[in-house]
N, C-alpha and C. Protein backbone atom coordinates (compact mmCIF):
# COMPACT_ATOMS: atom_id res chain seq x y z
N UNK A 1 31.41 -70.41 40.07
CA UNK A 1 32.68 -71.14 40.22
C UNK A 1 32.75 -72.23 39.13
N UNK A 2 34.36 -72.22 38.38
CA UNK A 2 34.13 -73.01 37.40
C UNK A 2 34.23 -75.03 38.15
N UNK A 3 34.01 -75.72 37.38
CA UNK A 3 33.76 -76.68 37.97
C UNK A 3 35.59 -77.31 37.82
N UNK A 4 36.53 -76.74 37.31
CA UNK A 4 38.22 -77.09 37.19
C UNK A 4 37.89 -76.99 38.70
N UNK A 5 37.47 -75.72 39.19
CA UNK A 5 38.21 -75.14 40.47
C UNK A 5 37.45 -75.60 41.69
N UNK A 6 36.23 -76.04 41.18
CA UNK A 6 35.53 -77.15 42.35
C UNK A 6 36.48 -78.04 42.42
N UNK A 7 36.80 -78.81 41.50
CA UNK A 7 37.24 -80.12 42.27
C UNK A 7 39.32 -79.80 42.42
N UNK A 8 39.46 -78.82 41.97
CA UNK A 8 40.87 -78.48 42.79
C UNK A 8 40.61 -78.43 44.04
N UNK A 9 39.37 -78.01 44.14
CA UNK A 9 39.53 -77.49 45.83
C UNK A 9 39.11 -79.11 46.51
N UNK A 10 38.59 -79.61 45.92
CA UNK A 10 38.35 -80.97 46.38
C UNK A 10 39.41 -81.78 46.68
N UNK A 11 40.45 -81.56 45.97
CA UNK A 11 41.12 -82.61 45.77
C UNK A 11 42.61 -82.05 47.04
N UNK A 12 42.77 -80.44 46.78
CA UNK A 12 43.57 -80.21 47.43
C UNK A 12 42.88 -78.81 48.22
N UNK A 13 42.95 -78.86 49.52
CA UNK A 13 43.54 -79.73 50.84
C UNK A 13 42.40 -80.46 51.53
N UNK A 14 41.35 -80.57 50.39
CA UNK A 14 40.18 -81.72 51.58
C UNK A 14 41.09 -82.85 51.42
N UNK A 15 41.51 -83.54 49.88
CA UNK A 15 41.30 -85.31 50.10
C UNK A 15 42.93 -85.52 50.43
N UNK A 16 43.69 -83.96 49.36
CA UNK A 16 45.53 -84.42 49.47
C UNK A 16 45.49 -83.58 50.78
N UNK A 17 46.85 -83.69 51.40
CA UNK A 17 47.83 -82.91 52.13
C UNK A 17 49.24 -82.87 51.51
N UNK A 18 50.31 -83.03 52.24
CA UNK A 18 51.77 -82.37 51.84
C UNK A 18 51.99 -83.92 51.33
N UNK A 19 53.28 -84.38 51.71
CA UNK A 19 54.07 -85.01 50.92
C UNK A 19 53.94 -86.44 51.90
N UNK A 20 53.23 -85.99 52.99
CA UNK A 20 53.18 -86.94 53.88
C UNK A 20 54.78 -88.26 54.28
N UNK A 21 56.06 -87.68 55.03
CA UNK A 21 56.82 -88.03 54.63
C UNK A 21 57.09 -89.55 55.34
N UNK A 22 55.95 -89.72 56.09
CA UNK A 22 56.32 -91.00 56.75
C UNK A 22 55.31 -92.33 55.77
N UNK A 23 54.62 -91.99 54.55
CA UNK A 23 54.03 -93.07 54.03
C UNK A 23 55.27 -93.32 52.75
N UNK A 24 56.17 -92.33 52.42
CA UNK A 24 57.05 -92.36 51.79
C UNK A 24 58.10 -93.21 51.62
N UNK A 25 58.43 -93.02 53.27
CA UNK A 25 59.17 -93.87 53.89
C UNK A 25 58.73 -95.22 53.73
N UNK A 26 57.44 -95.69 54.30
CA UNK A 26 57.25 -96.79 54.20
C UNK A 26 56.76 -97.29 52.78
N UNK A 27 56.48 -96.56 51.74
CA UNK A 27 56.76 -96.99 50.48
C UNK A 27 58.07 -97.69 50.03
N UNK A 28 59.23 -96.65 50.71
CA UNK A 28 60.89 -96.85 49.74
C UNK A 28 60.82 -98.26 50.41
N UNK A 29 60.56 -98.81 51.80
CA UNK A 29 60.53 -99.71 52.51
C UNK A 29 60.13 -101.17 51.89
N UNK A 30 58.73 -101.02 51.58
CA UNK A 30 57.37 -102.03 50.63
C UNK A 30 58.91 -102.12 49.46
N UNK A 31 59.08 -101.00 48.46
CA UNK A 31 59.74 -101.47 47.01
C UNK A 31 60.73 -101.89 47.70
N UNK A 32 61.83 -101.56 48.74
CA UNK A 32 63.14 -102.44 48.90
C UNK A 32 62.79 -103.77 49.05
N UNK A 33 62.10 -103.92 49.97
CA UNK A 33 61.79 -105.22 50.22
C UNK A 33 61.50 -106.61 49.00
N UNK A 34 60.16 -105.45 48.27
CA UNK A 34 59.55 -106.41 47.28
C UNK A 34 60.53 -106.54 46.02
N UNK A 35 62.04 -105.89 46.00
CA UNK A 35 63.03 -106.27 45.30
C UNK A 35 63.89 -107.36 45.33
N UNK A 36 63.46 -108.56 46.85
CA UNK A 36 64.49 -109.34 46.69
C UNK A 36 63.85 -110.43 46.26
N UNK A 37 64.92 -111.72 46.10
CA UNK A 37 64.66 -112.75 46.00
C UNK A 37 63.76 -113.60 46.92
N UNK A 38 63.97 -113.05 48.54
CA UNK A 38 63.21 -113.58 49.02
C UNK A 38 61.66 -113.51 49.12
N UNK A 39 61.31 -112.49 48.72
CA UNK A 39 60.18 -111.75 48.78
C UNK A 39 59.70 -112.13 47.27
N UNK A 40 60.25 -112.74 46.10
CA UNK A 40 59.78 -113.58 45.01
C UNK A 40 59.08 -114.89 45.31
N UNK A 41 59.89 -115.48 46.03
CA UNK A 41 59.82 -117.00 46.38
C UNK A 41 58.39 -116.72 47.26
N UNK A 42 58.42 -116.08 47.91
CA UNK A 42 56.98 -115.84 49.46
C UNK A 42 55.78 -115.51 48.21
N UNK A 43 55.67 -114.82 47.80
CA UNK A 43 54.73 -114.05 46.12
C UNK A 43 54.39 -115.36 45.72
N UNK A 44 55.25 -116.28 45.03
CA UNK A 44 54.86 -117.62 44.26
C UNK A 44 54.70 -118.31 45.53
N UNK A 45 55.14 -118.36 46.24
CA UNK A 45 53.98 -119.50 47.46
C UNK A 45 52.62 -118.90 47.93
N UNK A 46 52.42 -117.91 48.18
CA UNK A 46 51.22 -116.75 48.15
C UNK A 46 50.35 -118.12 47.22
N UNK A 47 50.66 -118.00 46.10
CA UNK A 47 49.84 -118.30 44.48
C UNK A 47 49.89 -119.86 44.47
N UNK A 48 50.72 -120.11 45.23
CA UNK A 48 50.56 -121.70 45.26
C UNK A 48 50.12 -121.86 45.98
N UNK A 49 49.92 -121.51 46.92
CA UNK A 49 48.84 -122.22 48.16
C UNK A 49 47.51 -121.66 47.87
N UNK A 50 47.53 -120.83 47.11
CA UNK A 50 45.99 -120.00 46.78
C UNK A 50 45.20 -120.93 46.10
N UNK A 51 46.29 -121.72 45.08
CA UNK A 51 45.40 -122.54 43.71
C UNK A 51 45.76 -124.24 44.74
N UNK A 52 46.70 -124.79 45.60
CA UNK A 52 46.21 -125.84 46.31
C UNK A 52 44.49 -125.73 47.33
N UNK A 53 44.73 -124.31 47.92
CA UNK A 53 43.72 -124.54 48.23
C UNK A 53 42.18 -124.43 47.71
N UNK A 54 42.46 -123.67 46.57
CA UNK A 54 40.92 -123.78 45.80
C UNK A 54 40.91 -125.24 44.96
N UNK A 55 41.68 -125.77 44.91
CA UNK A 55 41.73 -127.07 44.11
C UNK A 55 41.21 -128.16 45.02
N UNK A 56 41.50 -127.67 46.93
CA UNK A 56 40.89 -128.87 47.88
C UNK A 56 39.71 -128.36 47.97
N UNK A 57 39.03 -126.90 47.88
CA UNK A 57 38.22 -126.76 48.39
C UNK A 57 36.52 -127.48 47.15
N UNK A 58 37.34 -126.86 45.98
CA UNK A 58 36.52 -127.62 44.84
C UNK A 58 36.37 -129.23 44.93
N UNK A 59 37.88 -130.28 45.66
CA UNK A 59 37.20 -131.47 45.86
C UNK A 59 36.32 -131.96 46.66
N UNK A 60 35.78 -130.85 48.01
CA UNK A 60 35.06 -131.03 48.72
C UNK A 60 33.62 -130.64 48.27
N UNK A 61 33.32 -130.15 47.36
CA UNK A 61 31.93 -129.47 46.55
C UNK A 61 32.04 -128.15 46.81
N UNK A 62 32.74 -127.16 47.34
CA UNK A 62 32.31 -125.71 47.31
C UNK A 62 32.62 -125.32 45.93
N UNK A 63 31.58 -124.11 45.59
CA UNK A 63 31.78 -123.47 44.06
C UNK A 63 32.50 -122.48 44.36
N UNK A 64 33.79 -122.16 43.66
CA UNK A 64 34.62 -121.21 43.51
C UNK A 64 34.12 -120.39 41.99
N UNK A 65 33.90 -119.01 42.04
CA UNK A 65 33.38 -118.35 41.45
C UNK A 65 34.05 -118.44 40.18
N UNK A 66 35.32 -117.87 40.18
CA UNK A 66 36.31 -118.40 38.79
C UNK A 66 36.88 -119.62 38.46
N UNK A 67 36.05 -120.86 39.24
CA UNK A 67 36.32 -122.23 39.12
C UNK A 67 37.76 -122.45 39.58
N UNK A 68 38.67 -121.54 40.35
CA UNK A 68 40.04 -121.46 40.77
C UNK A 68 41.07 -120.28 40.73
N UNK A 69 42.02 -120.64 41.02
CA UNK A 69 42.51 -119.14 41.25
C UNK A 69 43.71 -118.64 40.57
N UNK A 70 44.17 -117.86 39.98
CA UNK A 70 45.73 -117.49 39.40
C UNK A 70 46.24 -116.43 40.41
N UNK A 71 45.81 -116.11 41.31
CA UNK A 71 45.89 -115.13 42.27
C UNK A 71 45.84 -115.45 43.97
N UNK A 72 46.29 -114.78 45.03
CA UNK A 72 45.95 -115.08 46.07
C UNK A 72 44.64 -114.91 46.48
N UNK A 73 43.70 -114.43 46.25
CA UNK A 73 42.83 -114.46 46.65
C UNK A 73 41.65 -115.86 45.89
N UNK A 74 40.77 -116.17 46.63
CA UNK A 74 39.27 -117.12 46.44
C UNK A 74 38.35 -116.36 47.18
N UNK A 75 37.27 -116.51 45.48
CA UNK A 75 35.60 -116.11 45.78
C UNK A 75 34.90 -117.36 45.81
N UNK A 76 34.18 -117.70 47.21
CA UNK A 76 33.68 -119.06 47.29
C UNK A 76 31.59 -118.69 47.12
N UNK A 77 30.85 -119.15 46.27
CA UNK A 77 29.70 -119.06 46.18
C UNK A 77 29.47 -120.17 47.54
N UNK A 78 29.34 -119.94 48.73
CA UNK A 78 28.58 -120.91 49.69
C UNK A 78 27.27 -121.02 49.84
N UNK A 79 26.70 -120.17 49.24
CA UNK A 79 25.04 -120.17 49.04
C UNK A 79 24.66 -121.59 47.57
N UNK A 80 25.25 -121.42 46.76
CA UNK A 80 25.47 -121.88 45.43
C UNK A 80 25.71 -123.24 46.13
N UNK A 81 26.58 -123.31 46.85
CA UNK A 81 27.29 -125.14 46.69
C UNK A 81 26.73 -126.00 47.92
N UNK A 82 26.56 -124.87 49.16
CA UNK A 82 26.16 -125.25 50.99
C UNK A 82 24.64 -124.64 51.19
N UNK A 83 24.07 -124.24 50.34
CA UNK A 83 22.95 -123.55 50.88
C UNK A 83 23.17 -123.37 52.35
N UNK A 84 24.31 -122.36 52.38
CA UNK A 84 24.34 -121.07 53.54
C UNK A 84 24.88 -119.80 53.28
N UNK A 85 24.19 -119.20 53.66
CA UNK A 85 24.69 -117.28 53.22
C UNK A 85 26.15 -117.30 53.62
N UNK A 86 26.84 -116.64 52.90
CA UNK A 86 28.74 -116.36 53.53
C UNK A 86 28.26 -115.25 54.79
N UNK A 87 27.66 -114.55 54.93
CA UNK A 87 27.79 -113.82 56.09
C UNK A 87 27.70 -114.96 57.97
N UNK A 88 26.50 -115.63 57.92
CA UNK A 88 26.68 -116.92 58.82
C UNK A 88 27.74 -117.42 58.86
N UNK A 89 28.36 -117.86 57.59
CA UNK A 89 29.20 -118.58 57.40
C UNK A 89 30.54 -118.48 57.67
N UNK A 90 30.81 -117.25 57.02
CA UNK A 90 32.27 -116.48 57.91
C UNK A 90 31.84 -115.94 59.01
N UNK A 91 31.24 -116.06 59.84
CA UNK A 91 31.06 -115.86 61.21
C UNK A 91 31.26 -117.35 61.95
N UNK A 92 30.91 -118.24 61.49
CA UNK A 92 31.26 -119.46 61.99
C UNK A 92 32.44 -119.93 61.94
N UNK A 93 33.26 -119.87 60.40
CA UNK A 93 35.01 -119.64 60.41
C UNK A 93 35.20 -119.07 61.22
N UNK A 94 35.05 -117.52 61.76
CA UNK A 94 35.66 -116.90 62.39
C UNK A 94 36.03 -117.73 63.73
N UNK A 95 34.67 -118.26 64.41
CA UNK A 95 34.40 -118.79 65.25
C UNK A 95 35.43 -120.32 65.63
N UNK A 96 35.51 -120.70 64.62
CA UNK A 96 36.93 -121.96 64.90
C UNK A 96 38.06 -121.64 64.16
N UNK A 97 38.08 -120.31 64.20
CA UNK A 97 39.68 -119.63 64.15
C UNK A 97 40.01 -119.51 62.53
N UNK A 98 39.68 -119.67 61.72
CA UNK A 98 39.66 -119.26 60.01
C UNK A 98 38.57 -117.84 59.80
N UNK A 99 39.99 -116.87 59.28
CA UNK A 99 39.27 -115.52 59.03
C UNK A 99 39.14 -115.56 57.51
N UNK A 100 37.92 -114.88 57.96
CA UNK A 100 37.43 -115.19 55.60
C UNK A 100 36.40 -113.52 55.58
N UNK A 101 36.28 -113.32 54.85
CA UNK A 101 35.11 -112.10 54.73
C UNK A 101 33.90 -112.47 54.24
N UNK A 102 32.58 -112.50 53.82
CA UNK A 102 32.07 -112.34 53.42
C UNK A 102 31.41 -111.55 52.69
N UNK A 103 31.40 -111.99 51.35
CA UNK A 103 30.93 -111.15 50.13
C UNK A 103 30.16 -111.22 49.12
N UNK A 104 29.76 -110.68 48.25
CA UNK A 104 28.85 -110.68 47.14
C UNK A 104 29.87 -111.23 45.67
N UNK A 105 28.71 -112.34 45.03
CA UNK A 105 28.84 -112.38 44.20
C UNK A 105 28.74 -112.49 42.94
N UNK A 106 29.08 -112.62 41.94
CA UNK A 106 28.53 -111.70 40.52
C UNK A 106 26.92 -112.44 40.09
N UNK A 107 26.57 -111.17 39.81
CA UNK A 107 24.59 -111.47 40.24
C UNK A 107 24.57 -111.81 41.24
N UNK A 108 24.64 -111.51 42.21
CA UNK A 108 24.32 -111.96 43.96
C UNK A 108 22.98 -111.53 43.99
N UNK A 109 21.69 -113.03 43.86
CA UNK A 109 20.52 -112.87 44.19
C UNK A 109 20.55 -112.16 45.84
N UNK A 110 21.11 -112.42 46.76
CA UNK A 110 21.09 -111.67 48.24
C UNK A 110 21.68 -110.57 48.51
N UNK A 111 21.14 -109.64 49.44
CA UNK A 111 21.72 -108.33 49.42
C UNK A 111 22.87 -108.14 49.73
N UNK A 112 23.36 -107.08 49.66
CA UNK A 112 24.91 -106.84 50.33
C UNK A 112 25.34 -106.69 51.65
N UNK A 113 24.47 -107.14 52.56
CA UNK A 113 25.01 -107.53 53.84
C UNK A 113 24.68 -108.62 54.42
N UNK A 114 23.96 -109.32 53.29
CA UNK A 114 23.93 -111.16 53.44
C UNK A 114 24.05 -111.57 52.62
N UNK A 115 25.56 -111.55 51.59
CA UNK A 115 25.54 -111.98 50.57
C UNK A 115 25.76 -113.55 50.12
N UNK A 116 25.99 -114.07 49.15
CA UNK A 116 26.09 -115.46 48.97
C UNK A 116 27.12 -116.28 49.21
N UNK A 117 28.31 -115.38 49.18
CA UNK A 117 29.80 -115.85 49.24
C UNK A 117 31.00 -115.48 50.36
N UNK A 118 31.77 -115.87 50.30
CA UNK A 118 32.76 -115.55 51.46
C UNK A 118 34.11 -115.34 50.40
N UNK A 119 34.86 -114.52 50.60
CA UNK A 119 36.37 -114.42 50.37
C UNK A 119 37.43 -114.66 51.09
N UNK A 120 38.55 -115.61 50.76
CA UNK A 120 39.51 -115.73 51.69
C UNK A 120 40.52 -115.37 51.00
N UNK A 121 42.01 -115.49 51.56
CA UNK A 121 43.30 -114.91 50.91
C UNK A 121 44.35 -116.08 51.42
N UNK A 122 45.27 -116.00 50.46
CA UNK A 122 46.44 -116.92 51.26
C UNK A 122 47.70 -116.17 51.70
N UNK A 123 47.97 -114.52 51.72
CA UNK A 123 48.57 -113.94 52.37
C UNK A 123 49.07 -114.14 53.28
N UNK A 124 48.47 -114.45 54.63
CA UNK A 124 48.56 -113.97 55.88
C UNK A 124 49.29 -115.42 56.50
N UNK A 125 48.73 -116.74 55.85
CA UNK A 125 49.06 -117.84 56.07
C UNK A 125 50.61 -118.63 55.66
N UNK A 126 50.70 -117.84 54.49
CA UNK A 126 52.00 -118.50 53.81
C UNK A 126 53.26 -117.31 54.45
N UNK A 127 53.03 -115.70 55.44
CA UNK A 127 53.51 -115.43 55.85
C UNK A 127 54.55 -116.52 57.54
N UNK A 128 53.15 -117.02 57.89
CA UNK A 128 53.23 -118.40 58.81
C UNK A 128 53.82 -119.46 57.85
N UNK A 129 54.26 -119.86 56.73
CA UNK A 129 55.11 -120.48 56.82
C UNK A 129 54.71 -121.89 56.32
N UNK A 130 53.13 -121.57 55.92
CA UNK A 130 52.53 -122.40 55.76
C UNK A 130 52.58 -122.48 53.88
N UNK A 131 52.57 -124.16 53.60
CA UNK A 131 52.45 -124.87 52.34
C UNK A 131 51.27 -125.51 52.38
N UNK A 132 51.71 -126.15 50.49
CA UNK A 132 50.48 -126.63 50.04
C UNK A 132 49.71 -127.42 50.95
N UNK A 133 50.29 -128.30 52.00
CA UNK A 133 50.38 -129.25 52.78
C UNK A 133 48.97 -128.45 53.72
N UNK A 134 48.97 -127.58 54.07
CA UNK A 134 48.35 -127.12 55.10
C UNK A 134 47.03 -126.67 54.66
N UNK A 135 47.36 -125.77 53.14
CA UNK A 135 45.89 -125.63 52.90
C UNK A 135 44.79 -126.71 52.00
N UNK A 136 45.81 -128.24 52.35
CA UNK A 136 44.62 -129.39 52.62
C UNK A 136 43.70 -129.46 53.98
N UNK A 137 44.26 -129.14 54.78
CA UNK A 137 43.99 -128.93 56.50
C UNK A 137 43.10 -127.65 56.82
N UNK A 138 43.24 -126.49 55.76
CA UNK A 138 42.16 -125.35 55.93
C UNK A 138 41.45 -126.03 55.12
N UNK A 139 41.09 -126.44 53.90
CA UNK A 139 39.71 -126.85 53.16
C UNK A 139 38.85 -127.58 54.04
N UNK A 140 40.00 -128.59 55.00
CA UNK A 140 38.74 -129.45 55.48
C UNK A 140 38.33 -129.03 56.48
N UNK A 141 39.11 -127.82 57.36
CA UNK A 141 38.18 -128.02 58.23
C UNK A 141 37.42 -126.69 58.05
N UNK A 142 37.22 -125.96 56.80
CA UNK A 142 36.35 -124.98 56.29
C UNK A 142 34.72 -126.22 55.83
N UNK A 143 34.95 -127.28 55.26
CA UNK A 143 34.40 -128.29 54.76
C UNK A 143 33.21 -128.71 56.27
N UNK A 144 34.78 -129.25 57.38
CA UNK A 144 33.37 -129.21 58.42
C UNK A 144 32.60 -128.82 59.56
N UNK A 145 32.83 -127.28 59.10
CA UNK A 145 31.91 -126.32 59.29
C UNK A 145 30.84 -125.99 58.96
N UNK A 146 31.30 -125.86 57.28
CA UNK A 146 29.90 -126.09 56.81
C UNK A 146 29.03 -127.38 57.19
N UNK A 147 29.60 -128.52 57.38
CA UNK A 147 29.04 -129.52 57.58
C UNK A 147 28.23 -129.68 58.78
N UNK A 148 28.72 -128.55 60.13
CA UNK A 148 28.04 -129.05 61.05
C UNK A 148 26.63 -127.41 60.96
N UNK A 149 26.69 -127.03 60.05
CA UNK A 149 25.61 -126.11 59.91
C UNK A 149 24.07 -127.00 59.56
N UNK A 150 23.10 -126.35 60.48
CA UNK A 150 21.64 -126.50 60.10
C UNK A 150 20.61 -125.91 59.44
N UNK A 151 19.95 -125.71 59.57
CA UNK A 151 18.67 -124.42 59.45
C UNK A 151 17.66 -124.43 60.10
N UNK A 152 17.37 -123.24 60.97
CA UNK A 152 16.30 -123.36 61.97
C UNK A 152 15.34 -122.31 61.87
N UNK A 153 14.19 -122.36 60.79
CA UNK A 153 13.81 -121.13 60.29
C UNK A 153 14.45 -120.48 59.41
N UNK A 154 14.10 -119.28 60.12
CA UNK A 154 14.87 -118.58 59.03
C UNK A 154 16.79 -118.34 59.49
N UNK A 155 16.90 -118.97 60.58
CA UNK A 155 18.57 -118.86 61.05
C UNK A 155 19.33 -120.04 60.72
N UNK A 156 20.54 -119.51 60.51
CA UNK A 156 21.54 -120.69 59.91
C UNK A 156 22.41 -121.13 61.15
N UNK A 157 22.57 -122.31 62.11
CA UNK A 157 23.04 -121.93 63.37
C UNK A 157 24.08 -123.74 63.01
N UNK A 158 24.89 -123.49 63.72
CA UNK A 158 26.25 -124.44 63.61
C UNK A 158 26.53 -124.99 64.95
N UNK A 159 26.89 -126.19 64.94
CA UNK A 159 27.39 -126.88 65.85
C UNK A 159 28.85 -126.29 67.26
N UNK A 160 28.05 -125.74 68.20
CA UNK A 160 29.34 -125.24 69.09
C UNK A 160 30.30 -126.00 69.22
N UNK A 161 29.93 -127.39 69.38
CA UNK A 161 31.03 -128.17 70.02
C UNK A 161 31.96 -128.70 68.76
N UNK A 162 31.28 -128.36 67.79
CA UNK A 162 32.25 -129.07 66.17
C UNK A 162 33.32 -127.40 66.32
N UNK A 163 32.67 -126.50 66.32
CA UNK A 163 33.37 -125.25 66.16
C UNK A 163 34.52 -125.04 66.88
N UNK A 164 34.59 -125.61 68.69
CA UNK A 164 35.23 -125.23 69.29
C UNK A 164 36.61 -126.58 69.01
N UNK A 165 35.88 -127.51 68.70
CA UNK A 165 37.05 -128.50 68.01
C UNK A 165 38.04 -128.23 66.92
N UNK A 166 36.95 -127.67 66.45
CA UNK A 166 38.07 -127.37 64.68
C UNK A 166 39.01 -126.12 65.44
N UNK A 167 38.17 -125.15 65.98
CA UNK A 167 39.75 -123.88 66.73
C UNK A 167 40.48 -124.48 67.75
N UNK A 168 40.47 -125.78 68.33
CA UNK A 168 41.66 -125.66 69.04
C UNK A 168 42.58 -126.77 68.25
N UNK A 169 42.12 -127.36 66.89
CA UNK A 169 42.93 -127.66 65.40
C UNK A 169 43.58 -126.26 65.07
N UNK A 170 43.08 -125.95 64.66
CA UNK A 170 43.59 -124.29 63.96
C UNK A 170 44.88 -123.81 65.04
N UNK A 171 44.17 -123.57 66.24
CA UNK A 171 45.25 -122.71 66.90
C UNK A 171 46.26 -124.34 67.37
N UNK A 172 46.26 -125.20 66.91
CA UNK A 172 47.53 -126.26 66.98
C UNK A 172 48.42 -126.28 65.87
């Protein structure tokens, strides 16, 4: 078998199918949308609250990987700036209500499922309605989280009662 016709067969009908007409739909949907004006203005607040908040989070000492952002998204080195792994760490966000991922980053001395850094986005937030104003209010209380973190051995363990304070901030 020639190897064209291996990966035809790979491609169609293992990975494609038909025309799939309902992602279509919600494509024509995504471009109408992302044609208006309003959906410009939400894009540049996306990007403005992305670079307010890497600009608070840098005045608090965390290392931002590209020193800031032109984009919605931030790569935060928390190993680098908090000596704490992002995997602890966005588990502890999670924990007083700030969702972040944790991730690897460039040369990440730690493996890939305890890596050094955490990623957050300003998507989901500026959908809420939220300004620059607010992601002064996520830096800090990303700030003291880290702050109420220890080390106990080899575990990185955080303050319950700081945690359960900062989420019922968050969810206010």
């Amino acid at each position: 078998e020639r190897l064209v016709d291996r990966i035809d067969k790979a491609v169609f009908p293992t990975l494609q199918g038909g025309p799939h007409n309902n992602t279509i739909a919600a494509l024509a949907v995504c471009f109408k949308e992302a044609a208006t004006e309003e959906f410009r203005k939400y894009a540049e607040q996306v990007v403005k609250n992305a670079q307010a908040l890497a600009q608070a989070l840098l005045e608090r000492g965390f290392s931002l990987v590209t020193g800031g952002t032109d984009n919605h998204l931030i790569l935060i080195d928390v190993m680098k700036s908090r000596k704490i792994p992002g995997k602890p760490f966005a588990k502890a966000l999670y924990e007083a209500g700030l969702e972040t991922n944790f991730n690897s980053v460039p040369n990440d001395p730690r493996k890939p499922f305890s890596p050094s850094g955490i990623r957050i986005g300003t998507p989901a937030v500026t959908s809420r309605g939220f300004t620059e104003t607010e992601m002064v209010l996520i830096a800090d209380w990303m700030d003291r989280v880290a702050g109420s973190c220890h080390k106990d051995g080899k575990n990185y363990l955080f303050d319950e009662v700081a945690l359960r304070k900062i989420r019922a901030e968050v969810t206010d």
